[in-house]
C-alpha atoms as a PDB file:
ATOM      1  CA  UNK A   1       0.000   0.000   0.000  1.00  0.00           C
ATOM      2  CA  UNK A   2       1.231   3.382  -0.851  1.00  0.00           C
ATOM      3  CA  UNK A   3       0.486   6.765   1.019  1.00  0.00           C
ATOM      4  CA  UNK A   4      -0.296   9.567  -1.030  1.00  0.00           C
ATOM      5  CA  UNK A   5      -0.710  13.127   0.575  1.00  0.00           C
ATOM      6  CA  UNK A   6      -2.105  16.337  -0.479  1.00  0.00           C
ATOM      7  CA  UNK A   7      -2.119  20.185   0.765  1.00  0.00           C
ATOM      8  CA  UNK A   8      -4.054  22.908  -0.121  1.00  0.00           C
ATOM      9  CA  UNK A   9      -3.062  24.190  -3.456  1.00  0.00           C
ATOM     10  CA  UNK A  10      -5.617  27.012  -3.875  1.00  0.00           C
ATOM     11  CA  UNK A  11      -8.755  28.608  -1.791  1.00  0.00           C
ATOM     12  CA  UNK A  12     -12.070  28.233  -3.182  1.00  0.00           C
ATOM     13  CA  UNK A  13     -14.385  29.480  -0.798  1.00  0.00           C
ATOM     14  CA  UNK A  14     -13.473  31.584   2.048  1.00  0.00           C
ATOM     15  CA  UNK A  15     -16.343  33.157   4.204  1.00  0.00           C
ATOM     16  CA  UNK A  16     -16.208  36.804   5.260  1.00  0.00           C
ATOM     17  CA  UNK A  17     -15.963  35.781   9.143  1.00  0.00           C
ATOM     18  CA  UNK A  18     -12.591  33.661   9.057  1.00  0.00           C
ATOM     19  CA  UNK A  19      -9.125  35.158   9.530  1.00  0.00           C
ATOM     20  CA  UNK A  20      -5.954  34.214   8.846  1.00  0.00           C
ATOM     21  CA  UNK A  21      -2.928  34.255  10.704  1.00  0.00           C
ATOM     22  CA  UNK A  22      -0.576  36.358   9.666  1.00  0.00           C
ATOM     23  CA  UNK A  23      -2.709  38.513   8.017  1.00  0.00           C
ATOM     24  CA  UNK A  24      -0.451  38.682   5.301  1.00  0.00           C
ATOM     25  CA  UNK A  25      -0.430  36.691   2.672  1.00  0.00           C
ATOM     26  CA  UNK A  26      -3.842  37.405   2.649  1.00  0.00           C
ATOM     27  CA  UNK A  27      -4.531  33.543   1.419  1.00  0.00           C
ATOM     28  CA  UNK A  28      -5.967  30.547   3.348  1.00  0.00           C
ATOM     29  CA  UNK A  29      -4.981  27.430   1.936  1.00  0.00           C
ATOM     30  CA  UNK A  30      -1.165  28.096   3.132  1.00  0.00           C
ATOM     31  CA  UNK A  31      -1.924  28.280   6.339  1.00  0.00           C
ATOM     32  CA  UNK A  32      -3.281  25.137   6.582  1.00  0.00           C
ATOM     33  CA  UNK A  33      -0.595  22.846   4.954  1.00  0.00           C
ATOM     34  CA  UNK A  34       1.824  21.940   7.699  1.00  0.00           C
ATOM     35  CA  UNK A  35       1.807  21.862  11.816  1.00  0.00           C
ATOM     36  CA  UNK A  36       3.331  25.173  12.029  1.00  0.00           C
ATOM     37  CA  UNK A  37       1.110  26.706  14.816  1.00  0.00           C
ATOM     38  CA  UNK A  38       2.377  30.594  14.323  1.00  0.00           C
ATOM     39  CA  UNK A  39      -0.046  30.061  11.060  1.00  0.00           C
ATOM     40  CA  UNK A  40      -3.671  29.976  11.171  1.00  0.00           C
ATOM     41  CA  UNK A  41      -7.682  29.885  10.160  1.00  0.00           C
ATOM     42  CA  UNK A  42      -9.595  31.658  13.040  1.00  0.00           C
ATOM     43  CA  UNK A  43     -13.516  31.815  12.883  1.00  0.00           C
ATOM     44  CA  UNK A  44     -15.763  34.611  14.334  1.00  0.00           C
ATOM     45  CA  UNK A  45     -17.511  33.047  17.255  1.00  0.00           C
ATOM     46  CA  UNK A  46     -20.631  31.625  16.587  1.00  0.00           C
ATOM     47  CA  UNK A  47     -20.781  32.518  13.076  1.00  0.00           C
ATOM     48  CA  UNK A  48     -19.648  28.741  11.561  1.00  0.00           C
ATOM     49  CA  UNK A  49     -19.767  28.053   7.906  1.00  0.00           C
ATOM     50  CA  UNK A  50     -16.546  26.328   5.982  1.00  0.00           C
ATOM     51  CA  UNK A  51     -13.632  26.966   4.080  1.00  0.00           C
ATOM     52  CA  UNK A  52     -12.983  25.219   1.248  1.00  0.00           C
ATOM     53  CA  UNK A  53      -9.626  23.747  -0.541  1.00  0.00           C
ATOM     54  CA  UNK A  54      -8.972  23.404  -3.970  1.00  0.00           C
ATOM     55  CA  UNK A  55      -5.930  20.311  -3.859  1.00  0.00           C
ATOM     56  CA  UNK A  56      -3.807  18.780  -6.526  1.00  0.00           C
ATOM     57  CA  UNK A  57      -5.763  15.133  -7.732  1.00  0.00           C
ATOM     58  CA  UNK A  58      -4.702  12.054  -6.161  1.00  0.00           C
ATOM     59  CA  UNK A  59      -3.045   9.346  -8.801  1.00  0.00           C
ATOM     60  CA  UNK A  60      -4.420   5.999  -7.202  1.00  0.00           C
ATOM     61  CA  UNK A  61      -3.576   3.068  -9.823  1.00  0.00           C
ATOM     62  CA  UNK A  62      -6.378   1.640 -11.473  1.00  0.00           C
ATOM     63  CA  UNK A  63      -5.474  -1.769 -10.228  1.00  0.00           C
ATOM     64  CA  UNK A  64      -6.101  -0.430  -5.836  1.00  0.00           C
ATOM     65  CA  UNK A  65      -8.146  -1.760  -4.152  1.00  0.00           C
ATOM     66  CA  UNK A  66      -8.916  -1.041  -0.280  1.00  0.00           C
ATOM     67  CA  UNK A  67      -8.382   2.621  -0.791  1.00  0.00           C
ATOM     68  CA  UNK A  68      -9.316   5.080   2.320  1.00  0.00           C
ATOM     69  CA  UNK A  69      -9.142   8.905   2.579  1.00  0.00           C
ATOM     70  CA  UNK A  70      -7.705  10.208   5.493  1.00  0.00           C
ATOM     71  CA  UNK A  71      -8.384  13.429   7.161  1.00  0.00           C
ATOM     72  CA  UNK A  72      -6.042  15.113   9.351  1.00  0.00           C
ATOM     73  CA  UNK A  73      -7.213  18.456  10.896  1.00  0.00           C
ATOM     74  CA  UNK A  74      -4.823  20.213  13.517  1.00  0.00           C
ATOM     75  CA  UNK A  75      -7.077  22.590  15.696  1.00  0.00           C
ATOM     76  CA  UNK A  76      -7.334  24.043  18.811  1.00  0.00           C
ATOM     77  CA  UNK A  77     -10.342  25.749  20.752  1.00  0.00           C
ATOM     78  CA  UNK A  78      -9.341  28.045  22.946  1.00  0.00           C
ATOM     79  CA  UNK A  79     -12.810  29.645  24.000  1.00  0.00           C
ATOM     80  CA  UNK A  80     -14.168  25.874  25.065  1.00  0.00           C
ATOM     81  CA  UNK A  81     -17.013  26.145  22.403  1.00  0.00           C
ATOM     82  CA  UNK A  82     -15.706  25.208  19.124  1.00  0.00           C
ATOM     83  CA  UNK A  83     -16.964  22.362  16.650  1.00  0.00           C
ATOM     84  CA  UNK A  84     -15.141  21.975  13.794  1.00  0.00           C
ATOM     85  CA  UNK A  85     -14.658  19.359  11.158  1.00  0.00           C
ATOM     86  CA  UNK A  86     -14.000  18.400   7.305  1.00  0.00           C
ATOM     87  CA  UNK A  87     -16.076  19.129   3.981  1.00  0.00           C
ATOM     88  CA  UNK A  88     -15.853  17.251   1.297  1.00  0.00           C
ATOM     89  CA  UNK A  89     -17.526  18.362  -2.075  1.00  0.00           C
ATOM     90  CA  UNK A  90     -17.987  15.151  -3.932  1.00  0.00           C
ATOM     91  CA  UNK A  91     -19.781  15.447  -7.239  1.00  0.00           C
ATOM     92  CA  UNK A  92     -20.913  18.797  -6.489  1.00  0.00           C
ATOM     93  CA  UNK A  93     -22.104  17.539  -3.095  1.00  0.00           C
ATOM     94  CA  UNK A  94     -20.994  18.560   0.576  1.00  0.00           C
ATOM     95  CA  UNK A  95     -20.785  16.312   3.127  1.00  0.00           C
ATOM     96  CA  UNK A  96     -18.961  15.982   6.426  1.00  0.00           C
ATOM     97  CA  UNK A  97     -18.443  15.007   9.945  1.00  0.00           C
ATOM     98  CA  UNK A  98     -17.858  17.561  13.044  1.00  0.00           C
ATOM     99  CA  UNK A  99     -16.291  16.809  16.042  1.00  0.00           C
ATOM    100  CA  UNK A 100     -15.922  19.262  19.193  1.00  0.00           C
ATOM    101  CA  UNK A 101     -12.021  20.201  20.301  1.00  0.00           C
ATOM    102  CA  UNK A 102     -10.810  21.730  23.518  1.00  0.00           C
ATOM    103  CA  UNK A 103      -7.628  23.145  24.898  1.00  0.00           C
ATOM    104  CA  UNK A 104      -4.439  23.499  22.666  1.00  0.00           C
ATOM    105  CA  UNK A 105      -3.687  22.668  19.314  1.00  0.00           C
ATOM    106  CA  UNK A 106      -3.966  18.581  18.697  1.00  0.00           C
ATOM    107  CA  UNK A 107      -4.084  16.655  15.653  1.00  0.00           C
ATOM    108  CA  UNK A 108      -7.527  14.711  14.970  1.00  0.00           C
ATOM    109  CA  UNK A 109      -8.201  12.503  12.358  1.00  0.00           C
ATOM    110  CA  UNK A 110     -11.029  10.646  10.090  1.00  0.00           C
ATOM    111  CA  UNK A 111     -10.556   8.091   8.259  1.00  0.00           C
ATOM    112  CA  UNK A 112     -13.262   7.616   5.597  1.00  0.00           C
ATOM    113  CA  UNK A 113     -12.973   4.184   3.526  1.00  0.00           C
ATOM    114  CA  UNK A 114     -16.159   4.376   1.707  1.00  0.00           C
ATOM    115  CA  UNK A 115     -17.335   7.611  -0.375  1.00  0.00           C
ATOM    116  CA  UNK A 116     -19.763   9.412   1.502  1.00  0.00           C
ATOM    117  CA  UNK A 117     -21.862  10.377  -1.858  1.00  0.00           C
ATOM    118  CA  UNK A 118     -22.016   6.627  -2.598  1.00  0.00           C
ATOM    119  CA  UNK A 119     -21.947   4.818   0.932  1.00  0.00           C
ATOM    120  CA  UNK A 120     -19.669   2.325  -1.451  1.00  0.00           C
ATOM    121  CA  UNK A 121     -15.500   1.523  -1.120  1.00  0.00           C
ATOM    122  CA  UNK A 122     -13.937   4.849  -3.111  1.00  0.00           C
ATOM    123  CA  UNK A 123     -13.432   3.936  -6.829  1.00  0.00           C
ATOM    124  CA  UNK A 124      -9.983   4.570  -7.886  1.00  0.00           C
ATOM    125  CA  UNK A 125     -12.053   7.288 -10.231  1.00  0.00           C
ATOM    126  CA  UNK A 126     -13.863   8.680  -7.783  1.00  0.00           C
ATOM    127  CA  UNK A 127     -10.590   9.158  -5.630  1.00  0.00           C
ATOM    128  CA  UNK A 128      -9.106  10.611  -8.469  1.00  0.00           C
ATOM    129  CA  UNK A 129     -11.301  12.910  -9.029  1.00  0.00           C
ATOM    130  CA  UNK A 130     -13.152  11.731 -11.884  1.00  0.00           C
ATOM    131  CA  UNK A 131     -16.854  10.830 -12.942  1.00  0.00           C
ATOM    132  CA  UNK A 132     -20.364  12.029 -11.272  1.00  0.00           C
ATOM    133  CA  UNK A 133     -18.813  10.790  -7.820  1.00  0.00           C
ATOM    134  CA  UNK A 134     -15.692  12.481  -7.708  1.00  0.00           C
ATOM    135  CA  UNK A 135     -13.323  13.893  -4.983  1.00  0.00           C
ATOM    136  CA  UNK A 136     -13.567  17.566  -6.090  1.00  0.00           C
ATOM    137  CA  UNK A 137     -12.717  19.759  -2.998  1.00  0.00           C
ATOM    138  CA  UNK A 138     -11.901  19.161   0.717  1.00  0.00           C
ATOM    139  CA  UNK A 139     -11.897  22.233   3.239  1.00  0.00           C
ATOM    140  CA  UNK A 140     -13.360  22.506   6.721  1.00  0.00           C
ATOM    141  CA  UNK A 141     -16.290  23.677   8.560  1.00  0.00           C
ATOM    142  CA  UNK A 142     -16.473  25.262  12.229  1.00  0.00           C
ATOM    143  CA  UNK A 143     -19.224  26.484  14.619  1.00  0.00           C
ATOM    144  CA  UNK A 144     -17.659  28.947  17.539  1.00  0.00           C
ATOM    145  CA  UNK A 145     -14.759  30.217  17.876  1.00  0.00           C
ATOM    146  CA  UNK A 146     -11.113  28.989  17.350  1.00  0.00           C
END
């Protein structure tokens, strides 16, 4: 089995009420790629709603099998009311799954081995982002404040 792992290459929907930390670039996608915690998404308290990622394609073979997507969100709620989770927009679709964090930043984690569009095993197309199922964005969504 072979790992493959993508960042954030672009932003393709950021709400009004996030910030970013720095300020400067103004961009969010780069502040989520790595588990530097001097760089971050804040949201406005109580104001949720998502961000969301555009990401290079995955390049599964067409001979996997047993192929999972896994999530890895690094977050930390420091006003003891945050939920927060991942999007996924799957042929055009959103779905997701929110979980509620506390205290300082900690690395959480879904692992998702069927395709939530299909409740079936991810296709190798689907994974690579092609057909009516397709992996087309991930981001994240959040209720309270970071």
């Amino acid at each position: 089995m072979t790992d493959q792992v993508r960042h954030p290459t672009g932003d393709f929907f950021t709400p009004t009420y996030w910030d970013v930390t720095p300020s400067s670039p103004s961009t969010f996608y780069d502040k989520v790629d790595e588990d530097d915690d001097a760089e971050y998404l804040t949201v406005q308290n109580s104001l949720g709603g998502g961000v969301i990622f555009s990401f290079t394609p995955f390049g599964i073979p067409s001979i996997a099998t047993d192929i999972s997507l896994k999530i890895r969100v690094r977050a930390a709620d420091l006003t003891d009311d945050l939920t927060l989770g991942y999007r996924l927009i799957i042929g055009g679709n959103s779905y997701g799954a929110d979980r509620n964090y506390a205290g300082s930043f900690t690395d959480y984690t879904w692992t998702l081995t069927t395709n939530p569009k299909t409740g079936e095993a991810w296709t190798v197309d689907a994974i690579n982002g092609v057909g009516s199922n397709a992996l087309q964005y991930i981001g994240l969504q959040a209720t309270g404040g970071i």
